[in-house]
PDB file of N, CA and C in Angstrom:
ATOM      1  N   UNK A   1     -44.431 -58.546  38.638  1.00  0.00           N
ATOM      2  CA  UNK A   1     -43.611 -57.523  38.016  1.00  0.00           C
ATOM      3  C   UNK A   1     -43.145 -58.054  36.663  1.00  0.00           C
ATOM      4  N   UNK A   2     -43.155 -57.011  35.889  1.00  0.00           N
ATOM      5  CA  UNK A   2     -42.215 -57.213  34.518  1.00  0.00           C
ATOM      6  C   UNK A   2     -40.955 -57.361  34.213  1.00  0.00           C
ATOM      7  N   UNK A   3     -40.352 -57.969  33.180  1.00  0.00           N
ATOM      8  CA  UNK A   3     -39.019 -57.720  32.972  1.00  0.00           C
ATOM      9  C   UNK A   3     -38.738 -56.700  32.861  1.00  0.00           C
ATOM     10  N   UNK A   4     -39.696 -55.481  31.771  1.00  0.00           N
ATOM     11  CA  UNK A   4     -39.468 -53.657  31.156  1.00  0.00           C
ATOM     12  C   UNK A   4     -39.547 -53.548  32.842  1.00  0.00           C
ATOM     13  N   UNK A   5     -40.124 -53.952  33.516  1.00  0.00           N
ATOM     14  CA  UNK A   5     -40.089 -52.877  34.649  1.00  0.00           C
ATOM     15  C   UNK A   5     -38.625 -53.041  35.873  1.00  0.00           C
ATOM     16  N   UNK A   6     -38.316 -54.381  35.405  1.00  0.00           N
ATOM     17  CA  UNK A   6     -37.499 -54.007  36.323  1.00  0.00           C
ATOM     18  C   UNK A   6     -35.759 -53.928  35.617  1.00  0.00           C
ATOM     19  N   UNK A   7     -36.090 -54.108  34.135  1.00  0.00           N
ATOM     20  CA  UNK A   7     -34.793 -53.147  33.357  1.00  0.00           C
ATOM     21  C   UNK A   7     -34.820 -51.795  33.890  1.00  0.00           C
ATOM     22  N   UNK A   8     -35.917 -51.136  33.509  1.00  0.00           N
ATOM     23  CA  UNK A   8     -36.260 -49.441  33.985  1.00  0.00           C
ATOM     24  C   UNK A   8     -36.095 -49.150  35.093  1.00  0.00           C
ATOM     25  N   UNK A   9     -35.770 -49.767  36.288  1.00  0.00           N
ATOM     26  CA  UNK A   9     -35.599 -49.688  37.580  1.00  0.00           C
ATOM     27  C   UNK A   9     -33.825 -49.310  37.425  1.00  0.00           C
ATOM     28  N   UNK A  10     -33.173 -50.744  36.826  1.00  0.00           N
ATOM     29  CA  UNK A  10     -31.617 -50.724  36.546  1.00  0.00           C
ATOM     30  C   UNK A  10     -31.385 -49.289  35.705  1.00  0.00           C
ATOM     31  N   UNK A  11     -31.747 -48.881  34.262  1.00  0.00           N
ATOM     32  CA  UNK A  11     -31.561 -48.078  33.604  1.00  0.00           C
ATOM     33  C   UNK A  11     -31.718 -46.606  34.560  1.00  0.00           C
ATOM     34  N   UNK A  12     -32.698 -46.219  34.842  1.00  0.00           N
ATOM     35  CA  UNK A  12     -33.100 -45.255  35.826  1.00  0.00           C
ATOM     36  C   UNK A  12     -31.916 -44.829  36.324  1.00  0.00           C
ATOM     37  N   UNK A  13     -31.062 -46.028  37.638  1.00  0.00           N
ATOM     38  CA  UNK A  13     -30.285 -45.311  38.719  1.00  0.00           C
ATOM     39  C   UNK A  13     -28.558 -45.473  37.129  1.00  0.00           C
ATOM     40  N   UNK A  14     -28.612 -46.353  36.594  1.00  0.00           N
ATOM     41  CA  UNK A  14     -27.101 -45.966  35.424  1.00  0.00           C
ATOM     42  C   UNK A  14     -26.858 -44.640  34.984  1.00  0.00           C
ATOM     43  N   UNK A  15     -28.404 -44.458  34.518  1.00  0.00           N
ATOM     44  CA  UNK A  15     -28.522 -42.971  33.687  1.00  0.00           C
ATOM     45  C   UNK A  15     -27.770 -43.214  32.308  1.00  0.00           C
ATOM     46  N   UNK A  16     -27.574 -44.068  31.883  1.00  0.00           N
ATOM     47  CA  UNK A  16     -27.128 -44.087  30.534  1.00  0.00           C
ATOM     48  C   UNK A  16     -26.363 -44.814  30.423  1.00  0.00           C
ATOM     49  N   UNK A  17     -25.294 -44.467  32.037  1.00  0.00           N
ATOM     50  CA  UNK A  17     -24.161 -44.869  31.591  1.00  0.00           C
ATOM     51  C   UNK A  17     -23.573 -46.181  32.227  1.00  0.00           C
ATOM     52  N   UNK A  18     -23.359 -46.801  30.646  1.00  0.00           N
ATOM     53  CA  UNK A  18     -22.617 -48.404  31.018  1.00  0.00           C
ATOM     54  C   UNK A  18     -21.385 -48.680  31.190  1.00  0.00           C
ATOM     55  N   UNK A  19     -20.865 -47.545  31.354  1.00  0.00           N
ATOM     56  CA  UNK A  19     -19.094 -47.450  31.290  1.00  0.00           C
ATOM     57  C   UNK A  19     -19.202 -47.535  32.835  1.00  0.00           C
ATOM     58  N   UNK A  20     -19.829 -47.462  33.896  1.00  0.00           N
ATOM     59  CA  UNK A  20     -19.873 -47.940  35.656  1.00  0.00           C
ATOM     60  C   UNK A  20     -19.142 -48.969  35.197  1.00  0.00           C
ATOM     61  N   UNK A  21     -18.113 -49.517  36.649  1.00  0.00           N
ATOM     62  CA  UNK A  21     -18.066 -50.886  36.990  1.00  0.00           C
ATOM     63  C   UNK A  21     -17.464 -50.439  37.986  1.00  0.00           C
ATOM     64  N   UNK A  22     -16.496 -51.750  38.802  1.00  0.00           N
ATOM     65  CA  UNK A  22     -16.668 -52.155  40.127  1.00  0.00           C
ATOM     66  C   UNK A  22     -14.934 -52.245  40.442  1.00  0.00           C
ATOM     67  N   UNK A  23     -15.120 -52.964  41.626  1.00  0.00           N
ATOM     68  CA  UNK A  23     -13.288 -53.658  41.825  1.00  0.00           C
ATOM     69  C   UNK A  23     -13.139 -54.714  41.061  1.00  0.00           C
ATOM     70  N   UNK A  24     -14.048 -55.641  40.767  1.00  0.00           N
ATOM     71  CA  UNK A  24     -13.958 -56.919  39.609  1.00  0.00           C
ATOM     72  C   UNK A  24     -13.906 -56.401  38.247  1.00  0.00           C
ATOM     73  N   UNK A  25     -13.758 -55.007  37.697  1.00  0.00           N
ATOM     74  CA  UNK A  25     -13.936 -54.614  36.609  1.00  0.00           C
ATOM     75  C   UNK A  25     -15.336 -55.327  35.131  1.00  0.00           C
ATOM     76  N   UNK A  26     -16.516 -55.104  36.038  1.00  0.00           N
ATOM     77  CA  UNK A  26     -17.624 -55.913  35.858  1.00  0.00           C
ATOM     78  C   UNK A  26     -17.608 -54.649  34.125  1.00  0.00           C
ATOM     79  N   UNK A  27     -18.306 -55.657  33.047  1.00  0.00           N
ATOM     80  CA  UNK A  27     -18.192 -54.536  32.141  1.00  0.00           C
ATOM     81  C   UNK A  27     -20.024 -55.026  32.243  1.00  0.00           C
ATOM     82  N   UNK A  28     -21.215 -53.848  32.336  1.00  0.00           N
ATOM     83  CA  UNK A  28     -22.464 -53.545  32.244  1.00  0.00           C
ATOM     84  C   UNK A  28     -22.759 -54.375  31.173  1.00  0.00           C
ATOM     85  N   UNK A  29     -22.150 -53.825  29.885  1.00  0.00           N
ATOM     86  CA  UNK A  29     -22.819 -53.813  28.356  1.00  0.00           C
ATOM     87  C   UNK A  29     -22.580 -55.497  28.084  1.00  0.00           C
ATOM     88  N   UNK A  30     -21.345 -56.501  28.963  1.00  0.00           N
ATOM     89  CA  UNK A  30     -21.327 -57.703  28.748  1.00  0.00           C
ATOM     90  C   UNK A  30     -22.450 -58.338  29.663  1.00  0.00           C
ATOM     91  N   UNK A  31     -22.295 -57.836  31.159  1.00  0.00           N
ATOM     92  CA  UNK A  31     -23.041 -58.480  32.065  1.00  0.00           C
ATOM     93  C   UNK A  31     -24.384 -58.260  32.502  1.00  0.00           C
ATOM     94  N   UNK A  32     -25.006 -57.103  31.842  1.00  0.00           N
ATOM     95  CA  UNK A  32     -26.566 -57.137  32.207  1.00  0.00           C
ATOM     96  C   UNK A  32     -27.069 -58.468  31.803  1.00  0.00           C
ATOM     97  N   UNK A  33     -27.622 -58.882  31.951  1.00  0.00           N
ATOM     98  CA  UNK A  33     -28.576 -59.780  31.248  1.00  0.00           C
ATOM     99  C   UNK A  33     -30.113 -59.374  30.934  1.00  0.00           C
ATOM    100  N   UNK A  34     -30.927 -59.752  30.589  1.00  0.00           N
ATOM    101  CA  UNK A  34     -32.304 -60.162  30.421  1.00  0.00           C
ATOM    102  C   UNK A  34     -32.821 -60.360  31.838  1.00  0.00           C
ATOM    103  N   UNK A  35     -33.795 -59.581  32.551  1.00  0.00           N
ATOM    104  CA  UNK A  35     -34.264 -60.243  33.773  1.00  0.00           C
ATOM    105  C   UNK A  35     -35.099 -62.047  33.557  1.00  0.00           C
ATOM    106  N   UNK A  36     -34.830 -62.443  34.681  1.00  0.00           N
ATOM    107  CA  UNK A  36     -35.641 -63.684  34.511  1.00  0.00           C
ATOM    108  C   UNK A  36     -35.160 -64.310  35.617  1.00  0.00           C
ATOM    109  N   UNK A  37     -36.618 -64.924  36.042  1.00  0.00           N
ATOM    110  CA  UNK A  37     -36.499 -65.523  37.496  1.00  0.00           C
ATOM    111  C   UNK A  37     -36.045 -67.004  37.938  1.00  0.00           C
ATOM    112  N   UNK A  38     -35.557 -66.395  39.172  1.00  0.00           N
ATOM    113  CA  UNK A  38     -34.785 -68.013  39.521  1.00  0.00           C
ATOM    114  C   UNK A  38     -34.905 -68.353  40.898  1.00  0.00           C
ATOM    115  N   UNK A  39     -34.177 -69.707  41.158  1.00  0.00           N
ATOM    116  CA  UNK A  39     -34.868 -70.084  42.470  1.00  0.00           C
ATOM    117  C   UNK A  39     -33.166 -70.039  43.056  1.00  0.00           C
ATOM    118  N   UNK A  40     -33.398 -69.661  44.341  1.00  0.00           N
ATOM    119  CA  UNK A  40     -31.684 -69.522  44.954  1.00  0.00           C
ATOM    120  C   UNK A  40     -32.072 -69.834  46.421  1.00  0.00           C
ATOM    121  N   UNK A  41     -30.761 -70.682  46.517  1.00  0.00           N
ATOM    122  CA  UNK A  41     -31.345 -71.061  48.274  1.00  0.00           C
ATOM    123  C   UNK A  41     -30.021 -70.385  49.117  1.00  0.00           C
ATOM    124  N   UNK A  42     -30.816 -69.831  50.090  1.00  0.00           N
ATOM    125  CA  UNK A  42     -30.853 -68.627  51.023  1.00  0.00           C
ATOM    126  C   UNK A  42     -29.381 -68.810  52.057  1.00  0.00           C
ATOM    127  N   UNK A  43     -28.701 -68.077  51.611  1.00  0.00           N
ATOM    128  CA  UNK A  43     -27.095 -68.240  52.446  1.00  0.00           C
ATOM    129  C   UNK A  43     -27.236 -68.904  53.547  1.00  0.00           C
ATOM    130  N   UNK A  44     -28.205 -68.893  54.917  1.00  0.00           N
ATOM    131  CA  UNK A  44     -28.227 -69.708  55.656  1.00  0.00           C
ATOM    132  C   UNK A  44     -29.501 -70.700  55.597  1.00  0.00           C
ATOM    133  N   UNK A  45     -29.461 -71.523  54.314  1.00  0.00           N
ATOM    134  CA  UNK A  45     -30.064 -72.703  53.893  1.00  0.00           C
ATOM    135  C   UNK A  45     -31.410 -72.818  54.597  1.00  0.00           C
ATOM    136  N   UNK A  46     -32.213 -71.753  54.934  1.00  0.00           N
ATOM    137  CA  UNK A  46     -33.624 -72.305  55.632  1.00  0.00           C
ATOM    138  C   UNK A  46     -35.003 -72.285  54.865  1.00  0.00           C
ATOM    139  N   UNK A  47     -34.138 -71.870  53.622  1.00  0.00           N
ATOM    140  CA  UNK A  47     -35.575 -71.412  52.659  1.00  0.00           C
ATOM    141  C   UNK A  47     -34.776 -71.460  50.708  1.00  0.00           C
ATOM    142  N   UNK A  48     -36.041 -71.472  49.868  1.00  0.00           N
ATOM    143  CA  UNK A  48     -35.318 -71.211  49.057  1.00  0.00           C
ATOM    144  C   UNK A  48     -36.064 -69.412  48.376  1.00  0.00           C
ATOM    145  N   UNK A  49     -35.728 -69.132  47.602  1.00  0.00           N
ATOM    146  CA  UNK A  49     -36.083 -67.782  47.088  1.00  0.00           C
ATOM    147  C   UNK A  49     -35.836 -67.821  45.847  1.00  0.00           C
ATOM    148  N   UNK A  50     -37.574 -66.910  45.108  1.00  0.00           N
ATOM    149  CA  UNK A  50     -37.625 -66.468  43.824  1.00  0.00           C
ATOM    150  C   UNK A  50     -37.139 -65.001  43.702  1.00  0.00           C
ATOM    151  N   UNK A  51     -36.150 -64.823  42.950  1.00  0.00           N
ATOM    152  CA  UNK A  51     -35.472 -63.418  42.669  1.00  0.00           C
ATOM    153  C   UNK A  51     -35.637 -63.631  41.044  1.00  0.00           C
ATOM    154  N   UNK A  52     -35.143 -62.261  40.384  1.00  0.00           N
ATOM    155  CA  UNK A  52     -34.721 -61.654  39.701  1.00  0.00           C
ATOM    156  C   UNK A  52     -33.109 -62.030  39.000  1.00  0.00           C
ATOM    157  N   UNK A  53     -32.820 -62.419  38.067  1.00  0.00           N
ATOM    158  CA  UNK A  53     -31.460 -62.676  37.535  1.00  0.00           C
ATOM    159  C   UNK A  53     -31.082 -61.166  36.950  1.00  0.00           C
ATOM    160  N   UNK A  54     -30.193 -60.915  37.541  1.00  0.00           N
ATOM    161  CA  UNK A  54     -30.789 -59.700  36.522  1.00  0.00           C
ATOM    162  C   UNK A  54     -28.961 -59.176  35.971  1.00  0.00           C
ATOM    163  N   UNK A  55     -27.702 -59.358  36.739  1.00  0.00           N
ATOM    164  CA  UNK A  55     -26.120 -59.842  36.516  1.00  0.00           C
ATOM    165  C   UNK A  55     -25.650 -60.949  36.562  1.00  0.00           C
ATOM    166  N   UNK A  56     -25.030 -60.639  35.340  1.00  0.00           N
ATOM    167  CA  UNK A  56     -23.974 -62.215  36.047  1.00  0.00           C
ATOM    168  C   UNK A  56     -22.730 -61.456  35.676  1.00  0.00           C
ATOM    169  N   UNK A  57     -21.623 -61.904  36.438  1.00  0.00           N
ATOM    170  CA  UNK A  57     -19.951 -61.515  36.623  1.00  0.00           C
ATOM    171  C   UNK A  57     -19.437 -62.184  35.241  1.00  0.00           C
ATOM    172  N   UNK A  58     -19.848 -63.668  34.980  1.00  0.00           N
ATOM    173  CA  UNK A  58     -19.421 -63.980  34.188  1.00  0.00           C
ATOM    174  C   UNK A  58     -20.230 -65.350  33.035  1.00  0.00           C
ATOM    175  N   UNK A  59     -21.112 -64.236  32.230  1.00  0.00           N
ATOM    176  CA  UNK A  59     -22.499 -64.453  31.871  1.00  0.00           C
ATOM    177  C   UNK A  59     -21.726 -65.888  31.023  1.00  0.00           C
ATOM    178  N   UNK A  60     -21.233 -66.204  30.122  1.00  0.00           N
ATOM    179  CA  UNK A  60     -20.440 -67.162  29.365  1.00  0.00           C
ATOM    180  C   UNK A  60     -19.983 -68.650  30.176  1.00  0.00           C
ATOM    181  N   UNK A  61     -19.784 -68.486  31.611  1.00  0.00           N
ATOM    182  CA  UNK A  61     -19.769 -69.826  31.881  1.00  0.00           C
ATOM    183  C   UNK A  61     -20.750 -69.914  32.910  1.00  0.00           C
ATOM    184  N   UNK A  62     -21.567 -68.870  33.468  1.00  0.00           N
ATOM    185  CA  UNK A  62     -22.633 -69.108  34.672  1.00  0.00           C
ATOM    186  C   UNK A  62     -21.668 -68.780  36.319  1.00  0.00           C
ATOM    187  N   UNK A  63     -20.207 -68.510  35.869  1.00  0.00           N
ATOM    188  CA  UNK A  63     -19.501 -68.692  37.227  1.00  0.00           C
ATOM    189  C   UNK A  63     -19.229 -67.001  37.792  1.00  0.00           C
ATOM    190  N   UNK A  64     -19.326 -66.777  38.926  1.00  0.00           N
ATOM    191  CA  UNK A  64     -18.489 -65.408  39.702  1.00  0.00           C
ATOM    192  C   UNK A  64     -19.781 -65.214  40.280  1.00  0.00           C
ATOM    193  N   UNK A  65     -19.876 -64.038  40.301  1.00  0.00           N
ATOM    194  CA  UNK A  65     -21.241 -63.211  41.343  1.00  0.00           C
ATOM    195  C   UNK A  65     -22.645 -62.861  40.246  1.00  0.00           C
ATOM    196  N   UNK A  66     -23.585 -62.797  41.075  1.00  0.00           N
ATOM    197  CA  UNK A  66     -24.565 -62.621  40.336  1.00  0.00           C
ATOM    198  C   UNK A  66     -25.520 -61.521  41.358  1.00  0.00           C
ATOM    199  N   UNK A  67     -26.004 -60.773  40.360  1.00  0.00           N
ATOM    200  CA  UNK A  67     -26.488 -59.657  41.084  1.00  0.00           C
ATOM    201  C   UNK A  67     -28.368 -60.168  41.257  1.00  0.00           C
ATOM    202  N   UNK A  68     -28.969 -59.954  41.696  1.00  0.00           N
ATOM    203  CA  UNK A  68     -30.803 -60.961  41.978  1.00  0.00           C
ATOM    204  C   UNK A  68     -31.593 -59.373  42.503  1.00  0.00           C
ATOM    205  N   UNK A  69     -32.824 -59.484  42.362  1.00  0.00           N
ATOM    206  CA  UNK A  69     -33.576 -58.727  42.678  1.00  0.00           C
ATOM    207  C   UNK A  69     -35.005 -58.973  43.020  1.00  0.00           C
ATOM    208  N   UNK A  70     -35.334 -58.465  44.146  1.00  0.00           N
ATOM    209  CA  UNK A  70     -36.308 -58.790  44.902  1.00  0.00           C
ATOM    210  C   UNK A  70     -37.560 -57.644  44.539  1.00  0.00           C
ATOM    211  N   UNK A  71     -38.517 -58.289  43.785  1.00  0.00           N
ATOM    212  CA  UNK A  71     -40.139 -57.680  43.805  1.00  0.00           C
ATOM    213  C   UNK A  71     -40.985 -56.989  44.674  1.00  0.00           C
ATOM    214  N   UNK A  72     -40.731 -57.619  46.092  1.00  0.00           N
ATOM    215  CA  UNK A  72     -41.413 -57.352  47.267  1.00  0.00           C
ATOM    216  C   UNK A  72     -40.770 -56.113  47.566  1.00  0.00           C
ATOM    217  N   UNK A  73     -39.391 -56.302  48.089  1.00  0.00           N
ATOM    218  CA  UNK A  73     -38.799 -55.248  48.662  1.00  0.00           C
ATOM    219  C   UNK A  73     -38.233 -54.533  47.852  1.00  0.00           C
ATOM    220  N   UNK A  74     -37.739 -54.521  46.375  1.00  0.00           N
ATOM    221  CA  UNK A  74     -37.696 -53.536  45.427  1.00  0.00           C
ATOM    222  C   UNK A  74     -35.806 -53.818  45.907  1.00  0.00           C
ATOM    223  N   UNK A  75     -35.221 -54.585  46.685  1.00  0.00           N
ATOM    224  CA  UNK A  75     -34.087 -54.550  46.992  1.00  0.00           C
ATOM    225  C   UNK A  75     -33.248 -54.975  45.804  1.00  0.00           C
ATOM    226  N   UNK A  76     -31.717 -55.043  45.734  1.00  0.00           N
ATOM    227  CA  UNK A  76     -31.256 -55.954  44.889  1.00  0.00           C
ATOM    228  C   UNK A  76     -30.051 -56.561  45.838  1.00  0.00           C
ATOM    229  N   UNK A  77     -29.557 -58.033  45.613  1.00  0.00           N
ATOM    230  CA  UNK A  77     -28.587 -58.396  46.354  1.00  0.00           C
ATOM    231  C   UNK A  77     -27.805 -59.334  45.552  1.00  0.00           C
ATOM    232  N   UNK A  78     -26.539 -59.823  46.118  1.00  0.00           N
ATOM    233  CA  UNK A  78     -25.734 -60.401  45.741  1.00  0.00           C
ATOM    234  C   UNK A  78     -26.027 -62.327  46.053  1.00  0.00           C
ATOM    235  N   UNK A  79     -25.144 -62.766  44.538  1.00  0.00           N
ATOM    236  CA  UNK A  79     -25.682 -64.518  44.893  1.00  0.00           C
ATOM    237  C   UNK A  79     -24.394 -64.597  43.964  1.00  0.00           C
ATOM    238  N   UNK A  80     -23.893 -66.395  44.262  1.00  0.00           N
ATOM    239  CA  UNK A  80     -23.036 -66.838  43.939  1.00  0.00           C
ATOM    240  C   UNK A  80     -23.315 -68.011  43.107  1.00  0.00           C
ATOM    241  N   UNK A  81     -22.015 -68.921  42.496  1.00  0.00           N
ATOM    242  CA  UNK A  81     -22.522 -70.442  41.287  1.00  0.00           C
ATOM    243  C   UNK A  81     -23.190 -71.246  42.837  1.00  0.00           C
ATOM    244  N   UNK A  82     -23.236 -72.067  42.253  1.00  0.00           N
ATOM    245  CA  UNK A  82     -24.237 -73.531  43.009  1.00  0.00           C
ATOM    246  C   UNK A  82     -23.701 -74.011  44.154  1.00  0.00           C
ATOM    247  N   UNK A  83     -24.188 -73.919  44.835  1.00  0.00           N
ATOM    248  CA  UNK A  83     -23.071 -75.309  45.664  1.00  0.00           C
ATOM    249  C   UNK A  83     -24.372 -76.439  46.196  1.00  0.00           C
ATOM    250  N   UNK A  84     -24.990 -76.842  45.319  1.00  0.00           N
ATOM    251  CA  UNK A  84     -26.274 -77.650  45.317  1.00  0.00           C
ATOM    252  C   UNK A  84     -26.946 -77.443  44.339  1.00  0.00           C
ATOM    253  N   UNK A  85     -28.175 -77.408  44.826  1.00  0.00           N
ATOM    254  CA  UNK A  85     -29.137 -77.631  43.270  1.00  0.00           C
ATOM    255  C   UNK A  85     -29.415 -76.457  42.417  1.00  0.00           C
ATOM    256  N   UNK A  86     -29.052 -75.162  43.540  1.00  0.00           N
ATOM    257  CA  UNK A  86     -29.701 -73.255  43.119  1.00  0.00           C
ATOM    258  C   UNK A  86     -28.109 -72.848  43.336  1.00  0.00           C
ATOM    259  N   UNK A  87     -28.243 -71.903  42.563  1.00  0.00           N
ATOM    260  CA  UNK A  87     -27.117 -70.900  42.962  1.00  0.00           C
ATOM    261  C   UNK A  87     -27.287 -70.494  44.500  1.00  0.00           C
ATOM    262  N   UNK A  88     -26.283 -69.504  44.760  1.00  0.00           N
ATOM    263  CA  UNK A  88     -26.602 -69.479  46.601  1.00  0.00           C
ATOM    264  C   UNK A  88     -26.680 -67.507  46.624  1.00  0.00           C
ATOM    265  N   UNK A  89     -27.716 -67.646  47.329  1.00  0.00           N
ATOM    266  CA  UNK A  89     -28.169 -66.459  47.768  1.00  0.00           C
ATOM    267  C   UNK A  89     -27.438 -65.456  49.019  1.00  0.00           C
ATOM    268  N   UNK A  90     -26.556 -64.190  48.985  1.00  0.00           N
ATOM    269  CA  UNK A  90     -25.912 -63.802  49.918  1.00  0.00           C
ATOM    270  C   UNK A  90     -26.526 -63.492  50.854  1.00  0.00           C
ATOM    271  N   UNK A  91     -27.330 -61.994  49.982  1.00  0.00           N
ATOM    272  CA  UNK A  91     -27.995 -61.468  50.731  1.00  0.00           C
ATOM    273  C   UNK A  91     -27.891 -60.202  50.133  1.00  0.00           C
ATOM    274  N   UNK A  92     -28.977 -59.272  50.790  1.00  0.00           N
ATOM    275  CA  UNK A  92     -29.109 -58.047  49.886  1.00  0.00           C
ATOM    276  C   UNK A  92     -28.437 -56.635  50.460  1.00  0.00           C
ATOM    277  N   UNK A  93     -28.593 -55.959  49.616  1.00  0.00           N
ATOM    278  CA  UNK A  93     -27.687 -54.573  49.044  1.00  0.00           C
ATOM    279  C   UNK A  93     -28.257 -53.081  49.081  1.00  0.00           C
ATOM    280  N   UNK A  94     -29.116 -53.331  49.325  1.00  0.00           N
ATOM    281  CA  UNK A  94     -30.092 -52.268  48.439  1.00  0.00           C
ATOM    282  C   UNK A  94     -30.221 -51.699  46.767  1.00  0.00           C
ATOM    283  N   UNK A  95     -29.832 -50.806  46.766  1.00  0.00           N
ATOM    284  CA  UNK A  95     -29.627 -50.392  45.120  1.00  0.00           C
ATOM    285  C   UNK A  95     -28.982 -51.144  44.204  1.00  0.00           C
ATOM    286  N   UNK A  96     -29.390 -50.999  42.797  1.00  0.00           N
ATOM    287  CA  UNK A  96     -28.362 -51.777  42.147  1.00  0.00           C
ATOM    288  C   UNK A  96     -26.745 -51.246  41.848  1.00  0.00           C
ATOM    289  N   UNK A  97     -26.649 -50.320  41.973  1.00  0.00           N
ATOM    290  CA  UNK A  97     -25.310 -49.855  42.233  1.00  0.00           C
ATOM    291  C   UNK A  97     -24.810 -50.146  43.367  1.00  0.00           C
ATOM    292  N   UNK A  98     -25.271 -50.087  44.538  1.00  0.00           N
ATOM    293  CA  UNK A  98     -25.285 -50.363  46.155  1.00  0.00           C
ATOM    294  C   UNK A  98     -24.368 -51.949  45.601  1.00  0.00           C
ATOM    295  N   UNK A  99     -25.159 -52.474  45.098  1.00  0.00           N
ATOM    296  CA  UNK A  99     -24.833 -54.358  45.258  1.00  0.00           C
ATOM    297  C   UNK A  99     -23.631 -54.628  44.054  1.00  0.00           C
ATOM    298  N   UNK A 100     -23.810 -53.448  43.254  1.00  0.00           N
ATOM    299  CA  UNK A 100     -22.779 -53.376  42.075  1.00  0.00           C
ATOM    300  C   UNK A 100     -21.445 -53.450  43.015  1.00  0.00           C
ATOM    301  N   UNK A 101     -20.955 -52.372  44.118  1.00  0.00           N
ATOM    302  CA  UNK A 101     -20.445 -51.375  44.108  1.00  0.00           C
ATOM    303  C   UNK A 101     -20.081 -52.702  45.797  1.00  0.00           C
ATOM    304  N   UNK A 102     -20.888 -53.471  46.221  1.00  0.00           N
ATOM    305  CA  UNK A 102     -20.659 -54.421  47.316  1.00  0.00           C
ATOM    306  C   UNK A 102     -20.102 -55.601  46.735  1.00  0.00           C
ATOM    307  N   UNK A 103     -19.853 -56.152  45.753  1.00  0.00           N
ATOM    308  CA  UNK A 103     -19.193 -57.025  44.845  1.00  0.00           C
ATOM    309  C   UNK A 103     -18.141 -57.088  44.946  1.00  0.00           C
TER     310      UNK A 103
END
C-alpha cells in the first residue's frame, strides 16, 4: 500500500473536516502526520507488528497516543511511547474516527 492511499482512506471518512477532535482535544491539522511504517510490539508482547504511523497525540516530543494502521485488515488502532525498543501496540479500533474517538 501507499502513503496517497492510505491519506485518502483518512481524508475520505474527515470529509474535509479538521476541526474533529476527541476528549484529549487532539488538533488533526497538528497531529496527522505523513504515513510511514513502523515496527510496534504487540500489547501482549508475542509478536512484533508493521503498521502505519499515521497520528501522533503529541507529534513534537514522540509522547501520548498514536493512532497505526493496518494494510491487511484496512483496520486502524491505538499505540503508545516505548516501553522497550518499539512503541507499544494496543490494539485496534476499526475506523479512523472509531480509534480517534477510542483515545
Amino acid at each position: 500500500m501507499e502513503v496517497k492511499e492510505i491519506s485518502e482512506i483518512i481524508e475520505r471518512e474527515l470529509n474535509g473536516d479538521l476541526s474533529l477532535s476527541n476528549a484529549h482535544g487532539v488538533d488533526l491539522k497538528r497531529c496527522l502526520v505523513t504515513p510511514s511504517l513502523q515496527t510496534y510490539d504487540n500489547f501482549d508482547q508475542t509478536e512484533t507488528l508493521r503498521l502505519w504511523l499515521v497520528l501522533e497525540e503529541m507529534p513534537d516530543d514522540k509522547s501520548g497516543y498514536k493512532i497505526a494502521f493496518d494494510e491487511k485488515s484496512k483496520m486502524f488502532g491505538l499505540a503508545t511511547g516505548s516501553f522497550g525498543e518499539h512503541d507499544m501496540f494496543l490494539g485496534f479500533y476499526g475506523t479512523f474516527l472509531e480509534t480517534l474517538e477510542a483515545m
